[in-house]
PDB file of N, CA and C in Angstrom:
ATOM      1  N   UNK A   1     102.112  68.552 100.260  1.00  0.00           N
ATOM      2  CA  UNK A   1     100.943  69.313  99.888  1.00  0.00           C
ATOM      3  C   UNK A   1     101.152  69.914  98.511  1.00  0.00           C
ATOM      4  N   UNK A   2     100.129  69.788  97.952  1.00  0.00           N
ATOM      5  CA  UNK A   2     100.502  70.713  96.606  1.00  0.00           C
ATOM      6  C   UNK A   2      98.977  71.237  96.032  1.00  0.00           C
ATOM      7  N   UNK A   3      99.654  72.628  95.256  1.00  0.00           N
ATOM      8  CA  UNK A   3      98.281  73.583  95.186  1.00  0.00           C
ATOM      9  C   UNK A   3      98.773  73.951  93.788  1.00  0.00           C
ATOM     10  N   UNK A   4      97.448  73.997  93.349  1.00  0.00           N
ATOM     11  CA  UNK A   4      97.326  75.082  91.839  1.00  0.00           C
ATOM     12  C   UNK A   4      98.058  76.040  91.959  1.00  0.00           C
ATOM     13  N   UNK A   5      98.760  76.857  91.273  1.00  0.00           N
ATOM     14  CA  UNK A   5      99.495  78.707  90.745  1.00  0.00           C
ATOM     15  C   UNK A   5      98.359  79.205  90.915  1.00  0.00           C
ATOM     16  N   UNK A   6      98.073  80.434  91.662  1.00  0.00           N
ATOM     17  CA  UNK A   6      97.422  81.133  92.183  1.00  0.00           C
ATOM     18  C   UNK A   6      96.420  80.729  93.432  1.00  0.00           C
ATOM     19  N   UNK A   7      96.298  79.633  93.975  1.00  0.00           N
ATOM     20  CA  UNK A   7      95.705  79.069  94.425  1.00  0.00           C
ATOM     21  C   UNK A   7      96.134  79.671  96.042  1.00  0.00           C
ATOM     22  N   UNK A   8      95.058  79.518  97.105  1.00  0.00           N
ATOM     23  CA  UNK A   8      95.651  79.966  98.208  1.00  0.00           C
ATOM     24  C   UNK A   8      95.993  79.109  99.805  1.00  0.00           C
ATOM     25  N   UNK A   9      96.614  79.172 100.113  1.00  0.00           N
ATOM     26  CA  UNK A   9      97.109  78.266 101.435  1.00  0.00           C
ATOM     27  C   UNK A   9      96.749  79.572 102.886  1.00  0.00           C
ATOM     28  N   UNK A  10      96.459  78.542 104.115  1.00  0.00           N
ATOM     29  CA  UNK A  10      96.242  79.105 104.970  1.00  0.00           C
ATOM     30  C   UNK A  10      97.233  78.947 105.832  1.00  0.00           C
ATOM     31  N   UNK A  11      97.830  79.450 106.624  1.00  0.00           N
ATOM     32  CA  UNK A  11      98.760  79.040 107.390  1.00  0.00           C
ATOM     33  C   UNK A  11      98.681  79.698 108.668  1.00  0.00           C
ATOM     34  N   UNK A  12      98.691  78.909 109.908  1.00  0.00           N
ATOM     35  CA  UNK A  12      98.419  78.986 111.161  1.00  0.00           C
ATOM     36  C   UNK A  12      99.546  78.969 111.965  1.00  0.00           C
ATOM     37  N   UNK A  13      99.488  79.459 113.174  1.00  0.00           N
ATOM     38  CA  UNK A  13     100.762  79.188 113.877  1.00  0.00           C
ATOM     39  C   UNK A  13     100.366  79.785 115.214  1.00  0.00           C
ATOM     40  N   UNK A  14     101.061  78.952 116.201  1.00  0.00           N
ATOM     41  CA  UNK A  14     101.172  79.464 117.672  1.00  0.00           C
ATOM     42  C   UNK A  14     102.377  79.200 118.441  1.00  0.00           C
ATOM     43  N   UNK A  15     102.902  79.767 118.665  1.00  0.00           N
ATOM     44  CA  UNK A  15     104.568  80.230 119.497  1.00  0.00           C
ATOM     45  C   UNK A  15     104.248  79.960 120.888  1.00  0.00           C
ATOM     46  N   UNK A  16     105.286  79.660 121.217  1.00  0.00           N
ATOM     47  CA  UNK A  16     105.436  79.834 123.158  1.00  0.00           C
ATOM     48  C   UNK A  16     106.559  80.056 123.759  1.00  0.00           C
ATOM     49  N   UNK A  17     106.390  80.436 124.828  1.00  0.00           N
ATOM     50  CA  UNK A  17     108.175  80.982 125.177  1.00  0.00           C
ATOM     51  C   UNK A  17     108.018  82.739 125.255  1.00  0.00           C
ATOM     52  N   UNK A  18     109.384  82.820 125.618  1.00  0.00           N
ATOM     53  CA  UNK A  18     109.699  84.165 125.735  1.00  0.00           C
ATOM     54  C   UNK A  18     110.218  84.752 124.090  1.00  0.00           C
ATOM     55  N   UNK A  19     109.504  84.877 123.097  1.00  0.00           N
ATOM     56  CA  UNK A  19     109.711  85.662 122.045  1.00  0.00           C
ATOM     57  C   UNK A  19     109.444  87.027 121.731  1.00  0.00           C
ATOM     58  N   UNK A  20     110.705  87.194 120.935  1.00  0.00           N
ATOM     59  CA  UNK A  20     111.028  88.518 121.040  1.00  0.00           C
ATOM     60  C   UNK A  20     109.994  89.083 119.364  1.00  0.00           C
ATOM     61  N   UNK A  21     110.458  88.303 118.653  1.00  0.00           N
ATOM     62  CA  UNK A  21     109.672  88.381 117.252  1.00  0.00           C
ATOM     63  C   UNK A  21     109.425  87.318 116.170  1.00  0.00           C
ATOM     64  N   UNK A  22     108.312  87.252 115.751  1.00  0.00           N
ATOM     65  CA  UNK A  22     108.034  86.381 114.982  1.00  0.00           C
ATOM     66  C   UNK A  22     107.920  86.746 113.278  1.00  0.00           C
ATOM     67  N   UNK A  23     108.748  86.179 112.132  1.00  0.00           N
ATOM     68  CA  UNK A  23     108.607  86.175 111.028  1.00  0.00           C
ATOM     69  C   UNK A  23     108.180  85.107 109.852  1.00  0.00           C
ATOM     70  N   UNK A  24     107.309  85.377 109.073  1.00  0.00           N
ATOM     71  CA  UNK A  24     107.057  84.355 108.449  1.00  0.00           C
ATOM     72  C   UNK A  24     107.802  84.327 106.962  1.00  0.00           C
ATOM     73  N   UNK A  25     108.345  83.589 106.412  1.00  0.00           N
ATOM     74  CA  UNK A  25     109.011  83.843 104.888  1.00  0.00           C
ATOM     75  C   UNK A  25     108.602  82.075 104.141  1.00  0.00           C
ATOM     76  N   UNK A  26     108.618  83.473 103.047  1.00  0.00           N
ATOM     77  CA  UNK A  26     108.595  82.146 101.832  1.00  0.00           C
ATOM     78  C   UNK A  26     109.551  82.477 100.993  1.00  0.00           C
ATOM     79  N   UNK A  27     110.393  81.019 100.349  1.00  0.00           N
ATOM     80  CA  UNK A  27     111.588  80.667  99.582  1.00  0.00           C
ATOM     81  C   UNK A  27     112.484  81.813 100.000  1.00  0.00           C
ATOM     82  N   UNK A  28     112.602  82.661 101.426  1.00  0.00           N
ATOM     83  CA  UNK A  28     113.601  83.617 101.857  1.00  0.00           C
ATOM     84  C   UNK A  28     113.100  84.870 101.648  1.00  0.00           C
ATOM     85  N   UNK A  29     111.927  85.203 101.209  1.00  0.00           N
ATOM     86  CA  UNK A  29     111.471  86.566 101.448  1.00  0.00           C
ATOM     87  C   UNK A  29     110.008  86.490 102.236  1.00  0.00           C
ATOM     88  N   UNK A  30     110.358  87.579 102.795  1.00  0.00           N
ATOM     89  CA  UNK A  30     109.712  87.972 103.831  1.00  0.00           C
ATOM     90  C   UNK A  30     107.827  87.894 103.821  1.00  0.00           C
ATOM     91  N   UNK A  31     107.224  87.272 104.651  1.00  0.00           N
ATOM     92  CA  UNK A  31     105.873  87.858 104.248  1.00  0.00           C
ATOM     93  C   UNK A  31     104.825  88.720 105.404  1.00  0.00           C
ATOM     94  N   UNK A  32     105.882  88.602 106.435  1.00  0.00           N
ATOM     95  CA  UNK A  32     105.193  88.683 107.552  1.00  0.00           C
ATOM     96  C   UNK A  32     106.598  89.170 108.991  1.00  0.00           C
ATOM     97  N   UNK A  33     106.576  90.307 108.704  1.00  0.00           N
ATOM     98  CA  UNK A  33     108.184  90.429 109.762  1.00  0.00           C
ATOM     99  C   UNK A  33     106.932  91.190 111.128  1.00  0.00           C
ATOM    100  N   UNK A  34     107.923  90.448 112.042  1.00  0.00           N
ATOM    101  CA  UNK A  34     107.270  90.929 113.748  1.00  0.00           C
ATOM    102  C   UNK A  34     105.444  91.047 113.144  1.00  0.00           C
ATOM    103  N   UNK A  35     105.400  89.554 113.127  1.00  0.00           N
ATOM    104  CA  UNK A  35     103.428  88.939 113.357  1.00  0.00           C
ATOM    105  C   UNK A  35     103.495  88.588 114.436  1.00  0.00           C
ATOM    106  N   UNK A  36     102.598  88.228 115.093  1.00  0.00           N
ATOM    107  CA  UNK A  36     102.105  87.599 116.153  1.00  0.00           C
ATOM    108  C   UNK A  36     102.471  86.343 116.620  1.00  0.00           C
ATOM    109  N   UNK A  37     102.385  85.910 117.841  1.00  0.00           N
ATOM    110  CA  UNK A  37     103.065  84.921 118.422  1.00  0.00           C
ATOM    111  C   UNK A  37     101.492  83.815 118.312  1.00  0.00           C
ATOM    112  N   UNK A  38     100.328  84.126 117.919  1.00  0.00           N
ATOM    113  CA  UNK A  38      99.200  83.413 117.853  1.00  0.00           C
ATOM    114  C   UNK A  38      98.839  83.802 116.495  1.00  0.00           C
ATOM    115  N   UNK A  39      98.501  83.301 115.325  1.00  0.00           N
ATOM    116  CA  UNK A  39      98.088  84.230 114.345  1.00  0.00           C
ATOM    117  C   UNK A  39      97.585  83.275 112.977  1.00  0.00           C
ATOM    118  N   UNK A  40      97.837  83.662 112.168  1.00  0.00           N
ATOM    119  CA  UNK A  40      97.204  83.217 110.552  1.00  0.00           C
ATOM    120  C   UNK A  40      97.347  84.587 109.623  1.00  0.00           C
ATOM    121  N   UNK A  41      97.416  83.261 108.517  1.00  0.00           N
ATOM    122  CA  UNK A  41      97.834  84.111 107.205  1.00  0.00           C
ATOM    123  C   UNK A  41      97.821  83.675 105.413  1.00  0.00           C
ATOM    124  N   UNK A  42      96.471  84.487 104.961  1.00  0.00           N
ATOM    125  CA  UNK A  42      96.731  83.001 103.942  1.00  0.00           C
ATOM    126  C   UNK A  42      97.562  83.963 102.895  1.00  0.00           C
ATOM    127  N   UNK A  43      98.302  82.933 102.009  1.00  0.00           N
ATOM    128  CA  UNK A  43      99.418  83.521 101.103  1.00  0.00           C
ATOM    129  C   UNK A  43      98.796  82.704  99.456  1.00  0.00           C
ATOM    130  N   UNK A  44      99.043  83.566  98.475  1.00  0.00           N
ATOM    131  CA  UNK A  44      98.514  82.842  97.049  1.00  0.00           C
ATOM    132  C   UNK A  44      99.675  82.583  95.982  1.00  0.00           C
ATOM    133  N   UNK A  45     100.526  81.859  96.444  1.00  0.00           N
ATOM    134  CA  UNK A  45     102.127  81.822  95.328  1.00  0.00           C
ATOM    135  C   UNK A  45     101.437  81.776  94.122  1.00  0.00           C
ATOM    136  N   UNK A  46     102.098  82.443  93.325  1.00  0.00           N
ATOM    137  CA  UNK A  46     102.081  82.127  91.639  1.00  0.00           C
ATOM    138  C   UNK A  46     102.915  81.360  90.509  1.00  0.00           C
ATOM    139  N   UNK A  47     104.130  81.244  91.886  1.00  0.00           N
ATOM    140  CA  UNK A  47     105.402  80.446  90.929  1.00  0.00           C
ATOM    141  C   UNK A  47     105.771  79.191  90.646  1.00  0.00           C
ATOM    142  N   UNK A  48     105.232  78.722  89.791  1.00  0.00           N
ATOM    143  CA  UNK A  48     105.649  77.366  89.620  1.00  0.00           C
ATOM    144  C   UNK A  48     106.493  76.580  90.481  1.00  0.00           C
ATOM    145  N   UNK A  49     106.246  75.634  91.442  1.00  0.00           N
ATOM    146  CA  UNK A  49     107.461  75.161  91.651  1.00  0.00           C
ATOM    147  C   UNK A  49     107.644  74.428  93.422  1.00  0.00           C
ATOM    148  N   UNK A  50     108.791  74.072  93.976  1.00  0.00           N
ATOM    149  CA  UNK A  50     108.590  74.057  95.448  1.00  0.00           C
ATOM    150  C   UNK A  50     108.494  75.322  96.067  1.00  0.00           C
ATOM    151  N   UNK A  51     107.955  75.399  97.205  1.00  0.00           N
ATOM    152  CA  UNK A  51     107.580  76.765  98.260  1.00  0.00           C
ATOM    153  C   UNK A  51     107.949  76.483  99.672  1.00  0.00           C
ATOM    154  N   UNK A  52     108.615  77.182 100.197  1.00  0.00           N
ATOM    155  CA  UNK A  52     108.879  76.171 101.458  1.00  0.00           C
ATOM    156  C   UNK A  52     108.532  77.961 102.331  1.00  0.00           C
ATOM    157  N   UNK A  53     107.675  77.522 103.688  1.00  0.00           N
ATOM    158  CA  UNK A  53     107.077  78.535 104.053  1.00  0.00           C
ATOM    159  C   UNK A  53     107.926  77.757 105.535  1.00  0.00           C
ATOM    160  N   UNK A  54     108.561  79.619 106.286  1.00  0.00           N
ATOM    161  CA  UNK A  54     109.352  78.652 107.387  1.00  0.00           C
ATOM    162  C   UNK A  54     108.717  80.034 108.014  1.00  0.00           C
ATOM    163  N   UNK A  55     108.468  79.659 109.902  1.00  0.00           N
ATOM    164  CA  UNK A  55     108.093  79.958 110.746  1.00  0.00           C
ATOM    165  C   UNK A  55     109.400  80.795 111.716  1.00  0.00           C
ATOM    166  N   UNK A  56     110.164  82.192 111.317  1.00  0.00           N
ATOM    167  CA  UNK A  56     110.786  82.068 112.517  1.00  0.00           C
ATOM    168  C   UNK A  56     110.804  82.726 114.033  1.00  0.00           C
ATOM    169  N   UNK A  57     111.105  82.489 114.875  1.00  0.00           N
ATOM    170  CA  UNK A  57     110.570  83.011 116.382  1.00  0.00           C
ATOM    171  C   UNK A  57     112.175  83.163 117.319  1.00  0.00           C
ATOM    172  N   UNK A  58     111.919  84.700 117.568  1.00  0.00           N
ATOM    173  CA  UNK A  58     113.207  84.874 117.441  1.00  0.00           C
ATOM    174  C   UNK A  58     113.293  85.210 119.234  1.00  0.00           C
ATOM    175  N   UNK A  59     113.658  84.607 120.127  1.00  0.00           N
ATOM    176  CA  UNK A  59     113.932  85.051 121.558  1.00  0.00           C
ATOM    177  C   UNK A  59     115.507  85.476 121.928  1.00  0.00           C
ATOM    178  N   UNK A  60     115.270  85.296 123.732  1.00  0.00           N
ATOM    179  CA  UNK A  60     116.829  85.775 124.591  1.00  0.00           C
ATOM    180  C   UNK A  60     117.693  84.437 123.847  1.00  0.00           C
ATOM    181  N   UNK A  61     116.980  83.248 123.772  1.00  0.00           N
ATOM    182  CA  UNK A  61     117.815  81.662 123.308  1.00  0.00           C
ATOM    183  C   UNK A  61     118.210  81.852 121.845  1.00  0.00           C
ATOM    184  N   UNK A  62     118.012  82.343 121.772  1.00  0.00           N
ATOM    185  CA  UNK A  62     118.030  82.544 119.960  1.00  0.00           C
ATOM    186  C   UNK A  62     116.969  82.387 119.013  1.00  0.00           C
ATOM    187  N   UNK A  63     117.014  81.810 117.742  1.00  0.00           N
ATOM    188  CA  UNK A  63     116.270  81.344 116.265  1.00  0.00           C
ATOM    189  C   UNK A  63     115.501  80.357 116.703  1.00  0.00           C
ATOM    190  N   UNK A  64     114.357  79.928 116.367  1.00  0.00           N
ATOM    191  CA  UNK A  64     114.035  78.605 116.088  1.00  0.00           C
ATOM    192  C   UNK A  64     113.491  79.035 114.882  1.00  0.00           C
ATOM    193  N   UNK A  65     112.950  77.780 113.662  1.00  0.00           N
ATOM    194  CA  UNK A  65     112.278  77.745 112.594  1.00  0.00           C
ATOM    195  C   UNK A  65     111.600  76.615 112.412  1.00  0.00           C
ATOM    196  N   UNK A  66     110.611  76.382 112.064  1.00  0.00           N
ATOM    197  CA  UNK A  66     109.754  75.191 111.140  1.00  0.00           C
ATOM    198  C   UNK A  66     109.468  75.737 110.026  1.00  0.00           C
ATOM    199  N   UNK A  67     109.176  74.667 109.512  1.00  0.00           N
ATOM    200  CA  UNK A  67     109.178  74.583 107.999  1.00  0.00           C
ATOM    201  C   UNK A  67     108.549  73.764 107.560  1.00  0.00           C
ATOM    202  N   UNK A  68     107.346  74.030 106.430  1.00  0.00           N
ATOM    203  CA  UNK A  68     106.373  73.554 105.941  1.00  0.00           C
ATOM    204  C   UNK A  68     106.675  73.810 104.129  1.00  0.00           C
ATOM    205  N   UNK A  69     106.536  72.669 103.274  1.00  0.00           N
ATOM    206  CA  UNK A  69     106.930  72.998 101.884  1.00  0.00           C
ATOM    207  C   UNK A  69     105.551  72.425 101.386  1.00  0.00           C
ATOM    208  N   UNK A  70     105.257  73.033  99.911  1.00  0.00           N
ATOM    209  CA  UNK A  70     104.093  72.803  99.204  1.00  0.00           C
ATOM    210  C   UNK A  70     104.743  72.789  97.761  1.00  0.00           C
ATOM    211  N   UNK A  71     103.947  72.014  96.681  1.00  0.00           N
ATOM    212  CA  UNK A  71     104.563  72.058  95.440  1.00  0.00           C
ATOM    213  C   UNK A  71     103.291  72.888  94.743  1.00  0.00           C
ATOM    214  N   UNK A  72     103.801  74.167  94.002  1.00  0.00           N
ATOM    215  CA  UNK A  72     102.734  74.951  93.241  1.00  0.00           C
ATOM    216  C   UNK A  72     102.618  74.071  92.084  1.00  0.00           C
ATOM    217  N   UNK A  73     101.898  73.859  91.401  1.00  0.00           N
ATOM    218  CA  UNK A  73     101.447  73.455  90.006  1.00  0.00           C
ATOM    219  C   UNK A  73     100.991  74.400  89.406  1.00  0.00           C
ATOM    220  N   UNK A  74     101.513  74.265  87.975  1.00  0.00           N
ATOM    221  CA  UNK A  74     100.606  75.099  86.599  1.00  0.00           C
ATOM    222  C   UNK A  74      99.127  74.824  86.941  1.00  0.00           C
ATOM    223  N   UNK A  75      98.679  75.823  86.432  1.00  0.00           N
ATOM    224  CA  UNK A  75      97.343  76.227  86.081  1.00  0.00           C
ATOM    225  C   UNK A  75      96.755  74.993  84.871  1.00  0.00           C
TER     226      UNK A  75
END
């Protein structure tokens, strides 16, 4: 996927299981700590470059993550 610099992405998600908390991050910072286990969120990167937006859901089993990457483009 790839989007214009400033441009905005929507991002959806639905969890299942016994989770304890759900975080959303891009390139390792945070955008979304303890969201919802059903939810959405749109985000507008500005930085040139790859973006990798990871899903994590944190239960009694541990971590899981997915991971979705987009390439920003110049304006």
């Amino acid at each position: 996927f790839e989007v214009v610099s400033g441009s905005c992405v929507n991002l959806w998600w639905e969890v299942r299981g016994d989770v304890n908390r759900i975080a959303l991050v891009r390139n390792g910072t945070p955008l979304w700590d303890y969201g919802p286990v059903q939810g959405s969120k749109q985000d507008c990167p500005t930085t040139v470059g790859a973006a990798t937006y990871e899903l994590q859901a944190f239960g009694p089993g541990g971590l899981v993550k997915a991971q979705r990457y987009i390439r920003v483009n110049p304006r």
